[in-house]
Protein backbone atom coordinates (compact mmCIF):
# COMPACT_ATOMS: atom_id res chain seq x y z
CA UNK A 1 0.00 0.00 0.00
CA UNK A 2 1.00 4.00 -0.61
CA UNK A 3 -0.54 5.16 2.35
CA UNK A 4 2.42 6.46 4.51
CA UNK A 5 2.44 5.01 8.29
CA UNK A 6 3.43 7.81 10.85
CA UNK A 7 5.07 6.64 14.58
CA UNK A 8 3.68 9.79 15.55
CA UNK A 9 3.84 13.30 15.87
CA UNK A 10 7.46 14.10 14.97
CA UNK A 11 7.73 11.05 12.77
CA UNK A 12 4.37 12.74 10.89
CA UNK A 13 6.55 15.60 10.40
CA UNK A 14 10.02 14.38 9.26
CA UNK A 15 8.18 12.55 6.81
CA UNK A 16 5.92 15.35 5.74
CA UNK A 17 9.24 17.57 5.30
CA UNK A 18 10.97 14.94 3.23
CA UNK A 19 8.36 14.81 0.87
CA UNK A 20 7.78 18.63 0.70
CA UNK A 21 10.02 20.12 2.69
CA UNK A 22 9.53 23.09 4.69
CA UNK A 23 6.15 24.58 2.70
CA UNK A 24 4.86 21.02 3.60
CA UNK A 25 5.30 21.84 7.19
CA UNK A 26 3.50 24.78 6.84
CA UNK A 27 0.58 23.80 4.89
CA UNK A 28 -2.96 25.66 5.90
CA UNK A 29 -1.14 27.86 8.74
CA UNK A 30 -2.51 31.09 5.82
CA UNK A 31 -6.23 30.15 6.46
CA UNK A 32 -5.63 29.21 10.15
CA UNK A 33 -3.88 32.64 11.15
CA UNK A 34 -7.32 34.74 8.57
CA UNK A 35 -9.60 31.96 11.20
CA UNK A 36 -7.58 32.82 14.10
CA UNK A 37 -7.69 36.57 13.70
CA UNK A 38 -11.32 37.05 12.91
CA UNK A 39 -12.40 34.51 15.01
CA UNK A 40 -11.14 36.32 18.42
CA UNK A 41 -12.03 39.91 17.16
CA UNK A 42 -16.01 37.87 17.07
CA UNK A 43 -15.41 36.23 20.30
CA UNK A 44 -14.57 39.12 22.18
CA UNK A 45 -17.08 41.05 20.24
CA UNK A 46 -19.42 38.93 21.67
CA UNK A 47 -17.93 38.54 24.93
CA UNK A 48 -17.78 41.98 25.35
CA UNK A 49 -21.28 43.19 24.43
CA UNK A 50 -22.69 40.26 26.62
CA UNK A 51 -20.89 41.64 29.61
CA UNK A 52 -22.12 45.00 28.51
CA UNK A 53 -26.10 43.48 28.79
CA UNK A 54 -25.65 42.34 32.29
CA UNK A 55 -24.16 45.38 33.67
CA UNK A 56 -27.03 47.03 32.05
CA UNK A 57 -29.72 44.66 33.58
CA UNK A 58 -27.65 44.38 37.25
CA UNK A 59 -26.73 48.12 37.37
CA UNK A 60 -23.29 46.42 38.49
CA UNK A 61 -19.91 46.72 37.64
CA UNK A 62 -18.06 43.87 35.69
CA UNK A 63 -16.19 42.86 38.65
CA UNK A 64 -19.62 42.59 40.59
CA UNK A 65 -20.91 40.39 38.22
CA UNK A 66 -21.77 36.78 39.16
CA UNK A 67 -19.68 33.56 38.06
CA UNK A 68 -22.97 32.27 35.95
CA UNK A 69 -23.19 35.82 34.10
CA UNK A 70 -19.29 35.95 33.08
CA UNK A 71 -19.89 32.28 31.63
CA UNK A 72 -22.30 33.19 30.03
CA UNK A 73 -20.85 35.84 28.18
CA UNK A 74 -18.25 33.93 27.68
CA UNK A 75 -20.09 30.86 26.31
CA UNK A 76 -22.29 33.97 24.10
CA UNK A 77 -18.54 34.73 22.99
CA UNK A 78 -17.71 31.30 21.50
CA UNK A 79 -21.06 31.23 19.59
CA UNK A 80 -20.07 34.32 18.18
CA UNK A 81 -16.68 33.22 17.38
CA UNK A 82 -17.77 29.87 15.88
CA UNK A 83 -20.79 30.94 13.77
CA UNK A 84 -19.36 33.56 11.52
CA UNK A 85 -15.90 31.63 11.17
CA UNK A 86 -17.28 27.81 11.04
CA UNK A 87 -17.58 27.44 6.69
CA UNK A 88 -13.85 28.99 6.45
């Protein structure tokens, strides 16, 4: 068989950079970083206007916030990472 049979991690990638050497290493990092950089600027986007809601609806500071309320912004902030970002 062709199929190539990797001991693992390091293996996986002295074999990758025999066969295509160091832009073989690198392959996909260009759409990770574009994922990577919007993705965050959505998450704390999100993130940011969640925490914005509850101070509105407590009357309280961020740091007087509960535990439950900062999850859940932060869980709001992963949708609204993941949902614009997800079909890259």
């Amino acid at each position: 068989s062709n199929a190539l049979q990797f001991k693992g991690p390091l293996d996986c990638a002295k074999k990758v950079y025999e066969l295509e050497g160091i832009k073989g290493i690198y392959k996909g990092q260009v759409i990770t970083v574009v994922r990577e950089f919007f993705g965050y600027g959505f998450y704390f986007l999100g993130y940011e206007f969640a925490i914005s809601k509850f101070k509105e609806y407590t009357g309280k500071q961020q740091n007087e916030l509960s535990s439950i309320m900062l999850m859940a912004s932060g869980a709001f902030g992963g949708f609204s990472m993941w949902l614009p970002i997800y079909p890259i």
